[in-house]
C-alpha atoms as a PDB file:
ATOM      1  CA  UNK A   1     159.266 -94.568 -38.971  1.00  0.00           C
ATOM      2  CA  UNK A   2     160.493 -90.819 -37.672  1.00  0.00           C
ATOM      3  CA  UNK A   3     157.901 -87.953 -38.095  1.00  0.00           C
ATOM      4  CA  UNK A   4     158.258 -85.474 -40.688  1.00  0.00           C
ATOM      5  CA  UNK A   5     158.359 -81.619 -39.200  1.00  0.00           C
ATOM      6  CA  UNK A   6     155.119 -81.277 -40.937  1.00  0.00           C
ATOM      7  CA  UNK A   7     153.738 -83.740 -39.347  1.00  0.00           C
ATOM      8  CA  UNK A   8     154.912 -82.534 -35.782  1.00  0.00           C
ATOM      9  CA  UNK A   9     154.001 -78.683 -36.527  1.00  0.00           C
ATOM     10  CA  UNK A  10     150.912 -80.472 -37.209  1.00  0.00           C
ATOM     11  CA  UNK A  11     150.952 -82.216 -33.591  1.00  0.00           C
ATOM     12  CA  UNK A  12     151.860 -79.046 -32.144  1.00  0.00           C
ATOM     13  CA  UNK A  13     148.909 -76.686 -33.334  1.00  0.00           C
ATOM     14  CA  UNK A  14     146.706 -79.226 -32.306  1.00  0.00           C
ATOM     15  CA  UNK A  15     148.423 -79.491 -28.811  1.00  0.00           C
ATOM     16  CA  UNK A  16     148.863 -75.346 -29.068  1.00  0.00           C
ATOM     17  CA  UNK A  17     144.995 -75.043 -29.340  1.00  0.00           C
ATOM     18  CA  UNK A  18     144.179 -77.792 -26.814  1.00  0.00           C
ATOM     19  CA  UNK A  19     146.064 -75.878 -24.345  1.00  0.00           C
ATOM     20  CA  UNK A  20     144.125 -72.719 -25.101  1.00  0.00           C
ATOM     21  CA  UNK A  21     141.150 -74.104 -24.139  1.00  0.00           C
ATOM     22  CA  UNK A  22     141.909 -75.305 -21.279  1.00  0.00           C
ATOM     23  CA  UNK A  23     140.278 -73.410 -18.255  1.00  0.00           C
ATOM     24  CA  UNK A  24     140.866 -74.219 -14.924  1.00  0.00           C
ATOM     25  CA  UNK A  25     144.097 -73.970 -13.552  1.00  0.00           C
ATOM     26  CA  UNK A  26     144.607 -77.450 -12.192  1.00  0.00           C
ATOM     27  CA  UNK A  27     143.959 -78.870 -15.589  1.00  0.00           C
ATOM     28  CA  UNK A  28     146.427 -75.965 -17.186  1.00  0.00           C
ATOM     29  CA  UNK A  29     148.772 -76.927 -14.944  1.00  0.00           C
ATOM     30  CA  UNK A  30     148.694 -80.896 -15.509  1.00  0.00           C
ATOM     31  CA  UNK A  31     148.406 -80.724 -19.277  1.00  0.00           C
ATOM     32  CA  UNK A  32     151.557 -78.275 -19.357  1.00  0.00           C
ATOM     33  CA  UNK A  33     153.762 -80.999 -17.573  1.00  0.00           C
ATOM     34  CA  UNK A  34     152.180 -83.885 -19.820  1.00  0.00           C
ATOM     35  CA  UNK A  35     153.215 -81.934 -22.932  1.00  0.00           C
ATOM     36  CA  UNK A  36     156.831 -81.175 -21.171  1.00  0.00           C
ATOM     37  CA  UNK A  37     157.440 -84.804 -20.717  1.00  0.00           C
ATOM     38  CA  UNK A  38     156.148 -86.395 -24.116  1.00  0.00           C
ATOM     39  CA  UNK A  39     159.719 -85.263 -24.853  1.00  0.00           C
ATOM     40  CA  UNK A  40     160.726 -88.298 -22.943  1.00  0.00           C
ATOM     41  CA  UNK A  41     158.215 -90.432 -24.685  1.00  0.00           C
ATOM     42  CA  UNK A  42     159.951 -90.780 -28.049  1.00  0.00           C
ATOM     43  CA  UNK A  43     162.381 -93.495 -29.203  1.00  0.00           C
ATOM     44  CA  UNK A  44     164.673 -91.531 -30.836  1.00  0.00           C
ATOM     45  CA  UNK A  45     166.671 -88.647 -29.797  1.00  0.00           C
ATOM     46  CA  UNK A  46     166.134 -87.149 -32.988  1.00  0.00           C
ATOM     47  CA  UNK A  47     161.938 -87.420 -32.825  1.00  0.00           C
ATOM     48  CA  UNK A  48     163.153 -85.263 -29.702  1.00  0.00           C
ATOM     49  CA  UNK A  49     164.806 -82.463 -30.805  1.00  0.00           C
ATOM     50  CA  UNK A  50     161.915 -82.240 -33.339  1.00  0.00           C
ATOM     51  CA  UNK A  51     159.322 -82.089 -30.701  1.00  0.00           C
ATOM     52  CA  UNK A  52     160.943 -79.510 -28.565  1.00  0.00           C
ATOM     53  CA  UNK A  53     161.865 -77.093 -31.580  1.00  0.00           C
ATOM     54  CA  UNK A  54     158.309 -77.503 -33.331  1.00  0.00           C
ATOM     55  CA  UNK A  55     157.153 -75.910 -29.762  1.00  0.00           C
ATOM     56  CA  UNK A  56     159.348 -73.219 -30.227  1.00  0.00           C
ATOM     57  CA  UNK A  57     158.323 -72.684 -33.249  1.00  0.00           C
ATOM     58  CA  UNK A  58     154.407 -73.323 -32.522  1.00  0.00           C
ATOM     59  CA  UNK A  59     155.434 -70.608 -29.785  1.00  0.00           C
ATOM     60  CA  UNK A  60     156.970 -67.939 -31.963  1.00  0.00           C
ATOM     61  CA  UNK A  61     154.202 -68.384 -34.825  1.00  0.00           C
ATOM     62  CA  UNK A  62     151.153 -67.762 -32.241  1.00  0.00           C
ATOM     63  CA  UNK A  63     152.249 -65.764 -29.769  1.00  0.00           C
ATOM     64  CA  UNK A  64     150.973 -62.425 -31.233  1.00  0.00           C
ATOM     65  CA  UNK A  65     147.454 -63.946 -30.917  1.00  0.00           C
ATOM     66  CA  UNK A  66     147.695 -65.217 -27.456  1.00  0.00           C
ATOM     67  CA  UNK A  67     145.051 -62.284 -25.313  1.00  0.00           C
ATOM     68  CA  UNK A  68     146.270 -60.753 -21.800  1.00  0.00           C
ATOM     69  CA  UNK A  69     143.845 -64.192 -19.851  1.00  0.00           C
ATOM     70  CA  UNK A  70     145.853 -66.755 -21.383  1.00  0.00           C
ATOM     71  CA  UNK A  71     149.129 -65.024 -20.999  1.00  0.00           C
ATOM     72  CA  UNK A  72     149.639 -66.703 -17.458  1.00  0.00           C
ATOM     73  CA  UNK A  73     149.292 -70.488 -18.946  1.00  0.00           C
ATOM     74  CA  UNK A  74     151.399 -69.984 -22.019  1.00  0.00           C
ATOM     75  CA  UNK A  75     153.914 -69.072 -19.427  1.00  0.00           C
ATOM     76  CA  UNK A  76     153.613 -71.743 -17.562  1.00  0.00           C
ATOM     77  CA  UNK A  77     153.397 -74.155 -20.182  1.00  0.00           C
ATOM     78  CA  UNK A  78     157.587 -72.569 -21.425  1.00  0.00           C
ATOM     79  CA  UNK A  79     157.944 -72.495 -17.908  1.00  0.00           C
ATOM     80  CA  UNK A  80     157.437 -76.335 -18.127  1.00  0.00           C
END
């Protein structure tokens, strides 16, 4: 059964806000290529495309709140 955009803007707020807490920069740095290759994870090109563009999204909706010290890892993690 495919995932309803809902669902994954759902996934990604959770995924947005376990980022932001994330501290140390070895564990910023590991999480932010985990979440870059779930993309690969799903069985379905389509589940996919909904991923990626629900992180855009996530991205455009909270980046206003994100302070100059997590700046850096939100980078990296679109770097990513």
């Amino acid at each position: 059964q495919e995932a309803t955009e809902l669902e994954m803007m759902k996934l990604w707020k959770g995924l947005f806000y376990t980022f932001w807490m994330s501290d140390k920069p070895d564990v910023q740095e590991a999480l932010a290529i985990l979440l870059s290759d779930m993309v690969f994870d799903f069985r379905k090109e389509s589940l996919s495309w909904l991923y990626i563009t629900s992180f855009w999204k996530t991205m455009i909706r909270e980046w206003g709140g994100i302070d100059r010290f997590r700046m850096d890892k939100y980078c990296l993690l679109i770097r990513k």
